[in-house]
PDB file of N, CA and C in Angstrom:
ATOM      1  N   UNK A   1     103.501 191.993  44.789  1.00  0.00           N
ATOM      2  CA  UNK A   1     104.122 190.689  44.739  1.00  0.00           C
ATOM      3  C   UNK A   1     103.630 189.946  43.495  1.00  0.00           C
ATOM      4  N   UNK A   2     104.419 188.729  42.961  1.00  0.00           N
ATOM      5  CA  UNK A   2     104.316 188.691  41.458  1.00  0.00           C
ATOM      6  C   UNK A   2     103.352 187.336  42.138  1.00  0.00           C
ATOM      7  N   UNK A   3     102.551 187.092  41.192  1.00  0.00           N
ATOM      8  CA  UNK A   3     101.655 185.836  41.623  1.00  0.00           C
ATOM      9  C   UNK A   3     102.207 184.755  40.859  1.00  0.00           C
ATOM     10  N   UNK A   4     102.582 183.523  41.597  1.00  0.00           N
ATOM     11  CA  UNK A   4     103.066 182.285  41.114  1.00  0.00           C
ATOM     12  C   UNK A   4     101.980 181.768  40.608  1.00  0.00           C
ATOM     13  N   UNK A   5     102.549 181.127  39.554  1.00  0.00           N
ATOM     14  CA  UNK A   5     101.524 179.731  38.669  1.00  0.00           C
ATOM     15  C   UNK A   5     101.869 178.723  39.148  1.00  0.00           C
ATOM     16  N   UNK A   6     100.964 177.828  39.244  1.00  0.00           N
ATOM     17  CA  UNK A   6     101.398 176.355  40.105  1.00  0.00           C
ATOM     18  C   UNK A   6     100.731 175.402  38.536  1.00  0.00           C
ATOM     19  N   UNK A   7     101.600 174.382  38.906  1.00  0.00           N
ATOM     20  CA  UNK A   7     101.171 172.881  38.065  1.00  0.00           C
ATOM     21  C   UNK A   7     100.015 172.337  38.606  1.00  0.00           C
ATOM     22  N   UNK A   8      98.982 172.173  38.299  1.00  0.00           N
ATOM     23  CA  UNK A   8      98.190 171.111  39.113  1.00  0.00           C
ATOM     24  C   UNK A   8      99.033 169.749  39.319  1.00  0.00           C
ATOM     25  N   UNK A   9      98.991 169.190  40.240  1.00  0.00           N
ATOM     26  CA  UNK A   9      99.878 167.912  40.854  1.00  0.00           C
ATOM     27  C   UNK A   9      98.561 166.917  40.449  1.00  0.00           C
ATOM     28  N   UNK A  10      98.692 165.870  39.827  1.00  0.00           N
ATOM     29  CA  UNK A  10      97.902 164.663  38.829  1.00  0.00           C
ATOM     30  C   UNK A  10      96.982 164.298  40.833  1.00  0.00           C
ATOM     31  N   UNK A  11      95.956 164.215  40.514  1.00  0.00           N
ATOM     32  CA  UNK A  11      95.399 163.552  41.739  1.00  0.00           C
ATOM     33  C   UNK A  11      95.033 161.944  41.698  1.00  0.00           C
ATOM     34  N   UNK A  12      95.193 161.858  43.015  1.00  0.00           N
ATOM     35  CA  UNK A  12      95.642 160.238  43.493  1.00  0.00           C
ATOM     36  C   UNK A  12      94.183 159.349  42.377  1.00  0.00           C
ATOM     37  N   UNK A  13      93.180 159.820  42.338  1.00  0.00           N
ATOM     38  CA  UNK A  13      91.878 159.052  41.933  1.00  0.00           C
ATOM     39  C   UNK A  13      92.279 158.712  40.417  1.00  0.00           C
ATOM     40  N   UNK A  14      93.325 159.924  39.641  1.00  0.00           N
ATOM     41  CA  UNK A  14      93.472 159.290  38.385  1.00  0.00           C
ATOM     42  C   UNK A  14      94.363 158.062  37.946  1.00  0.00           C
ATOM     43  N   UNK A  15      95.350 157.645  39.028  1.00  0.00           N
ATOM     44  CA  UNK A  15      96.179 156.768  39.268  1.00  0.00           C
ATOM     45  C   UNK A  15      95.500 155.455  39.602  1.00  0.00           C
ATOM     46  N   UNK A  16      94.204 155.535  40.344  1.00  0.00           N
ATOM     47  CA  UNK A  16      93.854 154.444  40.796  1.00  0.00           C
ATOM     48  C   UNK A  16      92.696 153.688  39.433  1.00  0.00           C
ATOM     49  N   UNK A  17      92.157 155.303  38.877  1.00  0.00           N
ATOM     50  CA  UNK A  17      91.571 154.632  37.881  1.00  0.00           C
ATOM     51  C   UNK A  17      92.328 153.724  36.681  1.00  0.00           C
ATOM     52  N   UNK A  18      93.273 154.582  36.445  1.00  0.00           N
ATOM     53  CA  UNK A  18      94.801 153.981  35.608  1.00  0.00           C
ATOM     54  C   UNK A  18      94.272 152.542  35.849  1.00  0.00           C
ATOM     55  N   UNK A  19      94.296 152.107  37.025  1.00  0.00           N
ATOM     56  CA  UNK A  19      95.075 150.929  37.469  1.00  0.00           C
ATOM     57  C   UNK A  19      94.094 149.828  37.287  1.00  0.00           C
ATOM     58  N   UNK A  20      92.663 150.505  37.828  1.00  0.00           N
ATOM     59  CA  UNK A  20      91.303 150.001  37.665  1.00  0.00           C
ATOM     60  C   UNK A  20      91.428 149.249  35.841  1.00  0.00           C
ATOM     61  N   UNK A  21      91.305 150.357  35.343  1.00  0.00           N
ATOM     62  CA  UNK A  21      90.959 149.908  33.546  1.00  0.00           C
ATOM     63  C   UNK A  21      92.504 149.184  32.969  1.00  0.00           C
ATOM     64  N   UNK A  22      93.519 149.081  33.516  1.00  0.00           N
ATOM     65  CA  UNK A  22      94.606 148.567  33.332  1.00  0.00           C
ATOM     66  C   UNK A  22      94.255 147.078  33.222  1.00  0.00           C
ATOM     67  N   UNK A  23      93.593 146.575  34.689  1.00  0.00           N
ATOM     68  CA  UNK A  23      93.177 145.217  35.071  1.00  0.00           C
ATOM     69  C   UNK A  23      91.953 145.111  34.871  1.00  0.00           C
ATOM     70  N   UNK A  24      91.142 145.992  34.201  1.00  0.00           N
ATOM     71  CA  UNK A  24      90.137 145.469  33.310  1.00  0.00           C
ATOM     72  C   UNK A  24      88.798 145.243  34.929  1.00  0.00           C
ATOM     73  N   UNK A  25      88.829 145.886  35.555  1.00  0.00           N
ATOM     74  CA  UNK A  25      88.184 145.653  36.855  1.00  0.00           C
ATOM     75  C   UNK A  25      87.110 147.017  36.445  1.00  0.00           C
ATOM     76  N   UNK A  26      86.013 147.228  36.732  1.00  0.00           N
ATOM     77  CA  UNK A  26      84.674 148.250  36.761  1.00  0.00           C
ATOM     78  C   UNK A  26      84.820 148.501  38.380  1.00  0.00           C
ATOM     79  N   UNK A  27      84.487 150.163  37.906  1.00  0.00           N
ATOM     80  CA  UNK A  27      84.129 150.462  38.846  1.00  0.00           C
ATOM     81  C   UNK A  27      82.938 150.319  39.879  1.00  0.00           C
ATOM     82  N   UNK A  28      82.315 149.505  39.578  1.00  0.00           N
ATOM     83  CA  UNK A  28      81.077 148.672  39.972  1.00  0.00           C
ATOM     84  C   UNK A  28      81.503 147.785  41.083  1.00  0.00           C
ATOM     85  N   UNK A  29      82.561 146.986  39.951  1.00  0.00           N
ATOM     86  CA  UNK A  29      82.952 145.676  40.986  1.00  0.00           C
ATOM     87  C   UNK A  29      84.073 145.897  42.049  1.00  0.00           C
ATOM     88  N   UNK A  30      85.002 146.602  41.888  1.00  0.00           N
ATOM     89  CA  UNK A  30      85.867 147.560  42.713  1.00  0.00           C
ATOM     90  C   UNK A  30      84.770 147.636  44.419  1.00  0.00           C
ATOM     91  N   UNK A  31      83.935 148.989  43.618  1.00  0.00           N
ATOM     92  CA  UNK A  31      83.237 149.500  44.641  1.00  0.00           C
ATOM     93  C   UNK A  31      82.827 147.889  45.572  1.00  0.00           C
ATOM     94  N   UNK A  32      81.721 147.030  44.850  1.00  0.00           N
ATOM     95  CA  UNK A  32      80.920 145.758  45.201  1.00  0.00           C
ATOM     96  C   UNK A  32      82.080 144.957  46.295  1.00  0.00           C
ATOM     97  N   UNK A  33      83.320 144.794  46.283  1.00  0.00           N
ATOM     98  CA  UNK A  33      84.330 143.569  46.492  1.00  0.00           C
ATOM     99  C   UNK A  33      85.043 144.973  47.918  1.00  0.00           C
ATOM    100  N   UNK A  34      85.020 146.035  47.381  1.00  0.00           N
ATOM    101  CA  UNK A  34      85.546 146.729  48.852  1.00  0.00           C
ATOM    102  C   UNK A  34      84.893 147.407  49.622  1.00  0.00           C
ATOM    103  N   UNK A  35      83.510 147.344  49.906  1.00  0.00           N
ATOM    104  CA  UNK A  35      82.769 147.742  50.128  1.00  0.00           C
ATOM    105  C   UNK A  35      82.660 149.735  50.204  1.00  0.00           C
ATOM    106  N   UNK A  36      83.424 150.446  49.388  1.00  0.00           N
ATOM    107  CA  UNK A  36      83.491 151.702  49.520  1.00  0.00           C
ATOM    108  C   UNK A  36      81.945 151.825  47.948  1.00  0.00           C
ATOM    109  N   UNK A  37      81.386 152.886  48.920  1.00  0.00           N
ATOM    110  CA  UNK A  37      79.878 153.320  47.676  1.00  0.00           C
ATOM    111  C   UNK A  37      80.809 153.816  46.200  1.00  0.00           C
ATOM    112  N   UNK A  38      79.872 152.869  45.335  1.00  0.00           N
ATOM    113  CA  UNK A  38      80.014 153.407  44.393  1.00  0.00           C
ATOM    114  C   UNK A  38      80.130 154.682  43.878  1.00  0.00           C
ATOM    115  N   UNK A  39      79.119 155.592  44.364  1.00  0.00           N
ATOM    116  CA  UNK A  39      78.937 157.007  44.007  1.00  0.00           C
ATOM    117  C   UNK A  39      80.622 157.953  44.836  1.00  0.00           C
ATOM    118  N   UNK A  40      80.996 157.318  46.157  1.00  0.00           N
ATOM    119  CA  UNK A  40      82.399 157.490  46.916  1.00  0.00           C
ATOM    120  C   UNK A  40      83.624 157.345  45.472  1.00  0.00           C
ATOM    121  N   UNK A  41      83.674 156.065  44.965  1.00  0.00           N
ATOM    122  CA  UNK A  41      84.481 155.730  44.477  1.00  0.00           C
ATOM    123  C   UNK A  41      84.821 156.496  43.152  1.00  0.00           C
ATOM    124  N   UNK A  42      83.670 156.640  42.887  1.00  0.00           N
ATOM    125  CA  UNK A  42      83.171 157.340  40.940  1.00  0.00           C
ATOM    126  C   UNK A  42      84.263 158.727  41.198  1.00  0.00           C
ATOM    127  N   UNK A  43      83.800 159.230  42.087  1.00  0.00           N
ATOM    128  CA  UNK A  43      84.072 161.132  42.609  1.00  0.00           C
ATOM    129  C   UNK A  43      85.761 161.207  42.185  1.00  0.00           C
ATOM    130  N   UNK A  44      85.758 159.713  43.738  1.00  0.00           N
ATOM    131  CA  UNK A  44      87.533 159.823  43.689  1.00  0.00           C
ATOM    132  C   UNK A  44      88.024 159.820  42.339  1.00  0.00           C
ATOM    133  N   UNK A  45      87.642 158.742  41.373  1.00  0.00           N
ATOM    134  CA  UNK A  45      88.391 158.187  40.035  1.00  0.00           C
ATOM    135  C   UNK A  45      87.947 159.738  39.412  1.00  0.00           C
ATOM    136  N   UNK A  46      87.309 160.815  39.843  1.00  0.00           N
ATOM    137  CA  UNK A  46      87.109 161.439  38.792  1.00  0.00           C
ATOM    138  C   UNK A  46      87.688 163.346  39.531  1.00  0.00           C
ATOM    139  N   UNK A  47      88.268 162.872  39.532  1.00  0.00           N
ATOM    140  CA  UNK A  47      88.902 164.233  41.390  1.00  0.00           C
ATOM    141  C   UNK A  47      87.904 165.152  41.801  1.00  0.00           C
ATOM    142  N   UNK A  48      86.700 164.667  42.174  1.00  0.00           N
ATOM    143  CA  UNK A  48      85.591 165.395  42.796  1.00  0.00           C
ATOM    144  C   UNK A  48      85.883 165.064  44.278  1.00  0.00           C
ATOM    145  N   UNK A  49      86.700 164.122  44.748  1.00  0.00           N
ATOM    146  CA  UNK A  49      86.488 163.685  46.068  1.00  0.00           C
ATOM    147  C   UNK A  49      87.917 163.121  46.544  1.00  0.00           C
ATOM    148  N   UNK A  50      88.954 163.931  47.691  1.00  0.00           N
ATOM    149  CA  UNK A  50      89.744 163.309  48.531  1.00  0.00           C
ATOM    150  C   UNK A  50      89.887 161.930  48.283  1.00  0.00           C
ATOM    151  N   UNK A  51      91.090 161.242  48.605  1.00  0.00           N
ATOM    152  CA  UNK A  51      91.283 159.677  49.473  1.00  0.00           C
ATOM    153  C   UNK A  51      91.441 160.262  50.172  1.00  0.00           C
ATOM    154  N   UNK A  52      90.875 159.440  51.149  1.00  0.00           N
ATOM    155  CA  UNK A  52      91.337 159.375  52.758  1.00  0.00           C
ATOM    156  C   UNK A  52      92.051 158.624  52.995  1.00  0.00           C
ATOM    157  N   UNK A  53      92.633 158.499  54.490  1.00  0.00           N
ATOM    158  CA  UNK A  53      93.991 157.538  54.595  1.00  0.00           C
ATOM    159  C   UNK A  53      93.019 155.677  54.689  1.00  0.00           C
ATOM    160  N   UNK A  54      91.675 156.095  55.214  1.00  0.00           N
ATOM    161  CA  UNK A  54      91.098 154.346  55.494  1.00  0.00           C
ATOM    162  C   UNK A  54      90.641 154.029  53.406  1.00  0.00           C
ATOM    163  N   UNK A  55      90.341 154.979  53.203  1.00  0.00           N
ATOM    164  CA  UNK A  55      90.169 154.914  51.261  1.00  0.00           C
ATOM    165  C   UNK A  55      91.634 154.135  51.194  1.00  0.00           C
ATOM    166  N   UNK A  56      92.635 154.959  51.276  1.00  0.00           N
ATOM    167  CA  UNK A  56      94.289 154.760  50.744  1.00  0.00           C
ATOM    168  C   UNK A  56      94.306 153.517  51.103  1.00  0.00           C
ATOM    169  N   UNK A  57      93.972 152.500  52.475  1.00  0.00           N
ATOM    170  CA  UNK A  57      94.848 151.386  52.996  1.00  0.00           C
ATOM    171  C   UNK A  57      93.811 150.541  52.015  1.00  0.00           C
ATOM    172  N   UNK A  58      92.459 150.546  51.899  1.00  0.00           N
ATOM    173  CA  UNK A  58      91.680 150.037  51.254  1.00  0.00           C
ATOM    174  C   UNK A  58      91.975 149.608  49.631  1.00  0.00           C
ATOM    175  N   UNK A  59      92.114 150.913  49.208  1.00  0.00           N
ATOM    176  CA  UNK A  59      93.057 150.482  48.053  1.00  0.00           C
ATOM    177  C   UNK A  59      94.684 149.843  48.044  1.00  0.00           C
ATOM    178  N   UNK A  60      95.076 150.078  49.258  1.00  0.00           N
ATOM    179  CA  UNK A  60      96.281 149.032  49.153  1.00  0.00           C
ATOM    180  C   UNK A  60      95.779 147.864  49.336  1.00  0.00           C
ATOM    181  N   UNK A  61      95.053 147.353  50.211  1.00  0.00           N
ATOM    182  CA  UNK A  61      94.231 145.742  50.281  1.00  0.00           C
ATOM    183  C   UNK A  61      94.173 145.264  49.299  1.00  0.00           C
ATOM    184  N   UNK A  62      93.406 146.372  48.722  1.00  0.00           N
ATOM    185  CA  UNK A  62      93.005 145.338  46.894  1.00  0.00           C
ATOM    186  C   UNK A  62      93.406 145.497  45.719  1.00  0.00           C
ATOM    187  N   UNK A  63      94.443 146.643  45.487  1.00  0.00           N
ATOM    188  CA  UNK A  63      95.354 146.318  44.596  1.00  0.00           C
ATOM    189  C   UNK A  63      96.812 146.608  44.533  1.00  0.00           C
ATOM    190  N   UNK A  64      97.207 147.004  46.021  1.00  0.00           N
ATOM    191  CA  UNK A  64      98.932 146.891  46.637  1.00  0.00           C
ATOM    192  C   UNK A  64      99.080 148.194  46.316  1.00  0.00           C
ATOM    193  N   UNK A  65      98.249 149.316  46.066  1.00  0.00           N
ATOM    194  CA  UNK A  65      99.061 150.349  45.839  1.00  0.00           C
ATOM    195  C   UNK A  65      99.441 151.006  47.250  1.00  0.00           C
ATOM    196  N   UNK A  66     100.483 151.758  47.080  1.00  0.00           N
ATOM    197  CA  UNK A  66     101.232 151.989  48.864  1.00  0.00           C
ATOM    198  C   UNK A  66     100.148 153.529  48.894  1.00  0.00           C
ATOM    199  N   UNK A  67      99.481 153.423  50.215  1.00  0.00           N
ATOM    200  CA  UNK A  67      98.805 154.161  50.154  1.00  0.00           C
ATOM    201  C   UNK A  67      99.870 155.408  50.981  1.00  0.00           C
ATOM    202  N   UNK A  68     100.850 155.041  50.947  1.00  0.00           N
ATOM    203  CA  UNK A  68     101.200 156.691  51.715  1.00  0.00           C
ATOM    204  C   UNK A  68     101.947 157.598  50.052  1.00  0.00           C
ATOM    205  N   UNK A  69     101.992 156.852  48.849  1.00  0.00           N
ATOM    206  CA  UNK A  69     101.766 157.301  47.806  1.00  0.00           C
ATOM    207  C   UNK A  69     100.753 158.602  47.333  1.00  0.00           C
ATOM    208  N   UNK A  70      99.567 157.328  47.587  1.00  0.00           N
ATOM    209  CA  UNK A  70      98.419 158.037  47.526  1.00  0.00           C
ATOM    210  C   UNK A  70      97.994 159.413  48.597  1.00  0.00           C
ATOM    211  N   UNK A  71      98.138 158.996  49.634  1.00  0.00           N
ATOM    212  CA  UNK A  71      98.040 160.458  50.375  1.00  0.00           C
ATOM    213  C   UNK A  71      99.031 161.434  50.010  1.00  0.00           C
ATOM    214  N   UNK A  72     100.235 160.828  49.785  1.00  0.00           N
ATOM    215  CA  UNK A  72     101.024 162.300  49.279  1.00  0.00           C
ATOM    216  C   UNK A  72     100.859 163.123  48.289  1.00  0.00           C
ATOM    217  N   UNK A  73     100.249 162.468  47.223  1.00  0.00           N
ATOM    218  CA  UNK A  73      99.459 162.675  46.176  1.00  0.00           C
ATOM    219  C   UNK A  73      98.336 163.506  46.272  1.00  0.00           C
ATOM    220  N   UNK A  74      97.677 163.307  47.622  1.00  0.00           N
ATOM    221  CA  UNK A  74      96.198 164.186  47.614  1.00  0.00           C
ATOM    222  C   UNK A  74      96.556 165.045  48.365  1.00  0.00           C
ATOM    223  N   UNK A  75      97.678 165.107  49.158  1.00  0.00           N
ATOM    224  CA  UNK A  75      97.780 166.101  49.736  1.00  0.00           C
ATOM    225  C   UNK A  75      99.398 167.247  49.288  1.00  0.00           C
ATOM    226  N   UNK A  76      99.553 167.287  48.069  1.00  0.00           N
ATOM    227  CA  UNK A  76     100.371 167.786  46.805  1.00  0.00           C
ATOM    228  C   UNK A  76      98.899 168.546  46.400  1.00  0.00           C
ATOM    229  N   UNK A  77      98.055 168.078  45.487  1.00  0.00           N
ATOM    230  CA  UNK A  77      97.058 167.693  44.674  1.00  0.00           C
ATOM    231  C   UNK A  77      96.188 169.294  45.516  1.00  0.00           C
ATOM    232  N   UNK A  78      95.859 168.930  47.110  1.00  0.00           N
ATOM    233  CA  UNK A  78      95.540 170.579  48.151  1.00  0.00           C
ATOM    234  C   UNK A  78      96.158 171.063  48.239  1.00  0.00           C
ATOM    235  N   UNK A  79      97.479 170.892  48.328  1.00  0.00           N
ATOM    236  CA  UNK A  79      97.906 172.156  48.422  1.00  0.00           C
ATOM    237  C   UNK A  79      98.014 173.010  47.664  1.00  0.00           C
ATOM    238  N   UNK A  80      98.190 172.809  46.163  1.00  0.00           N
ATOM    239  CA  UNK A  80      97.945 174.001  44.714  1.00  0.00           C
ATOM    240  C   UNK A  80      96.833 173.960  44.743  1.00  0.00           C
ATOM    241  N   UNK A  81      95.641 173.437  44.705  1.00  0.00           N
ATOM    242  CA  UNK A  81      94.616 173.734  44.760  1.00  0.00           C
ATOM    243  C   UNK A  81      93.869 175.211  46.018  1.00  0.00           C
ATOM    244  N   UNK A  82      94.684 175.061  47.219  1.00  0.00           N
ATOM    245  CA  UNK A  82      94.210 175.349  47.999  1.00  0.00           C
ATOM    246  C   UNK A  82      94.898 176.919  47.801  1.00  0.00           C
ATOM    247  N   UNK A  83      96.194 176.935  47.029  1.00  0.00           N
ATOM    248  CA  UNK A  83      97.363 178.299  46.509  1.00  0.00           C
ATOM    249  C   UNK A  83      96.678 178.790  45.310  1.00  0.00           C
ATOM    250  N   UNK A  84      96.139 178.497  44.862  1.00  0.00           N
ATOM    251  CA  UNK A  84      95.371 178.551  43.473  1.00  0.00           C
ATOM    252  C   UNK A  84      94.027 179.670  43.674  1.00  0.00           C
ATOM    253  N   UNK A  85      93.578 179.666  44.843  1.00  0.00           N
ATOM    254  CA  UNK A  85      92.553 180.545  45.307  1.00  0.00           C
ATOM    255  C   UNK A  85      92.816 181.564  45.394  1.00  0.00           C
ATOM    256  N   UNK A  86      92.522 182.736  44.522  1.00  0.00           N
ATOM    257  CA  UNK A  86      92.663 184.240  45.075  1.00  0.00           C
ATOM    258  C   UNK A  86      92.608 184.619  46.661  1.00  0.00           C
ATOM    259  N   UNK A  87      91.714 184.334  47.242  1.00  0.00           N
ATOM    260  CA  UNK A  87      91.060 184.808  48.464  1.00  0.00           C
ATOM    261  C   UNK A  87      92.237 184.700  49.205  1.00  0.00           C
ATOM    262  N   UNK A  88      92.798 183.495  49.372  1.00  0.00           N
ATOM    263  CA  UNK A  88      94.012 182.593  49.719  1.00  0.00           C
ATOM    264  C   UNK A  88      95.462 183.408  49.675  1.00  0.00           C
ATOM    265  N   UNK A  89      95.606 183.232  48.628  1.00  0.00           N
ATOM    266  CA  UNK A  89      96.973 183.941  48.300  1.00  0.00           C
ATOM    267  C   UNK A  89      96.880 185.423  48.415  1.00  0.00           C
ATOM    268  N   UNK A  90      95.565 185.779  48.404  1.00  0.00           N
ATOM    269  CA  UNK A  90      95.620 187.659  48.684  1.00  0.00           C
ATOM    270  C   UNK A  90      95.939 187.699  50.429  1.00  0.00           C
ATOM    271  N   UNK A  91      95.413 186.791  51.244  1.00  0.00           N
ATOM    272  CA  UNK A  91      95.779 186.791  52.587  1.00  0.00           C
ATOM    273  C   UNK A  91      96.758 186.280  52.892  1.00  0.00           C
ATOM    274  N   UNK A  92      97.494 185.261  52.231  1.00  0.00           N
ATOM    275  CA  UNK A  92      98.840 184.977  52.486  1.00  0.00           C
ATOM    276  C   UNK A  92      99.934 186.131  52.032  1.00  0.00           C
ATOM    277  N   UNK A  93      99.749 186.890  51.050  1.00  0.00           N
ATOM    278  CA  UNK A  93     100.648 188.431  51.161  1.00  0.00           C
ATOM    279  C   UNK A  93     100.199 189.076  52.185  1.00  0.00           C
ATOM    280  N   UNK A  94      99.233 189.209  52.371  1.00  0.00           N
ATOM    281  CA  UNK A  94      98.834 190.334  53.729  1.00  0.00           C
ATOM    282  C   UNK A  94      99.571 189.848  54.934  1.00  0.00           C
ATOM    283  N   UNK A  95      99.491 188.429  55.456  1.00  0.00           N
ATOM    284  CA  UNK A  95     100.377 187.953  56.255  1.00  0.00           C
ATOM    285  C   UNK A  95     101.848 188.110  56.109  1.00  0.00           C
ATOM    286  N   UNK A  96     102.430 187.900  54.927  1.00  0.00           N
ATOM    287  CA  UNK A  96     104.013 188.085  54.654  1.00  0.00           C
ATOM    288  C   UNK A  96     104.245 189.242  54.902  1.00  0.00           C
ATOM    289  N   UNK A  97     103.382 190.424  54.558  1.00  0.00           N
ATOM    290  CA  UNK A  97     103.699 191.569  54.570  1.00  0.00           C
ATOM    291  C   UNK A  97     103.987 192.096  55.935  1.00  0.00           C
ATOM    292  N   UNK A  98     102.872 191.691  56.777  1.00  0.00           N
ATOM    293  CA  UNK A  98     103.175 192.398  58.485  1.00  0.00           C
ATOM    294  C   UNK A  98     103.834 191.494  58.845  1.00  0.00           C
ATOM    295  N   UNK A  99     104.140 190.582  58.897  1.00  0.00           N
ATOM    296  CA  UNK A  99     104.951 189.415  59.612  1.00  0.00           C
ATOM    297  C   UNK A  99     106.360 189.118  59.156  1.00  0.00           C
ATOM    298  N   UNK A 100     106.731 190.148  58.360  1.00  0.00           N
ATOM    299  CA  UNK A 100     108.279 190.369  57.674  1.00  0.00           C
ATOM    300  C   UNK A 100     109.104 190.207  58.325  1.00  0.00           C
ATOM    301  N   UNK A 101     108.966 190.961  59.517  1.00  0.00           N
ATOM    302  CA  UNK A 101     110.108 191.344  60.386  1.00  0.00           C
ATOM    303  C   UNK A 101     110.766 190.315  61.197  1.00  0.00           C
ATOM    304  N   UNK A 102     109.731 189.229  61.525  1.00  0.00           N
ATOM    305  CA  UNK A 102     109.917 187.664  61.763  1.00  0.00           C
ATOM    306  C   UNK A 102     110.442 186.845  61.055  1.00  0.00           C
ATOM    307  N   UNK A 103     110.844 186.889  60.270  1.00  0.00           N
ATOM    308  CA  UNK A 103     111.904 186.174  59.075  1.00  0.00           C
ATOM    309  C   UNK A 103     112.609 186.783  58.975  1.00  0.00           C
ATOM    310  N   UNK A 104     113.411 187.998  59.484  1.00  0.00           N
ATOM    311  CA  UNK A 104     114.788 188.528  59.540  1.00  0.00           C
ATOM    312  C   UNK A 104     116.025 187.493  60.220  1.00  0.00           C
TER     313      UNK A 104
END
């Protein structure tokens, strides 16, 4: 089977940073005013770390972004990431392969 290339899908943390240095706001004071840890926040702006959906509404609080945006975004963002894994996609052919006959 031919192995697909995937796009990485832009993750939600680079959007929010966008938005952060747009309005001239630090990630300091971000973190300080929503109470999410700094070291939490840094990861996200830097795609070491998920939003979560209470992250997502949080950032809609404080700067309107629609957080079901943002989750669709992080969860685009896993799923090539998660297709992107050898280990992954060598067991997802192994599955297609015996389980053929079920998609007839």
């Amino acid at each position: 089977m031919e192995r697909t290339t995937y796009r990485m899908p832009t993750h939600p943390g680079d959007v929010v940073k966008e938005e952060l240095e747009e309005r001239g706001i630090s990630q300091k004071e971000f973190a300080s005013r929503t109470g999410i840890s700094y070291t939490m926040l840094n990861e996200i702006l830097n795609s070491k770390r998920p939003i979560t959906s209470e992250i997502a509404l949080v950032i809609e609080a404080a700067l309107g972004i629609n957080p079901e945006l943002l989750i669709n975004m992080q969860s685009r963002y896993n799923m090539v990431q998660a297709r992107m894994k050898p280990a992954i996609e060598s067991n997802l052919a192994h599955i297609r392969k015996v389980c053929a006959s079920w998609l007839l």
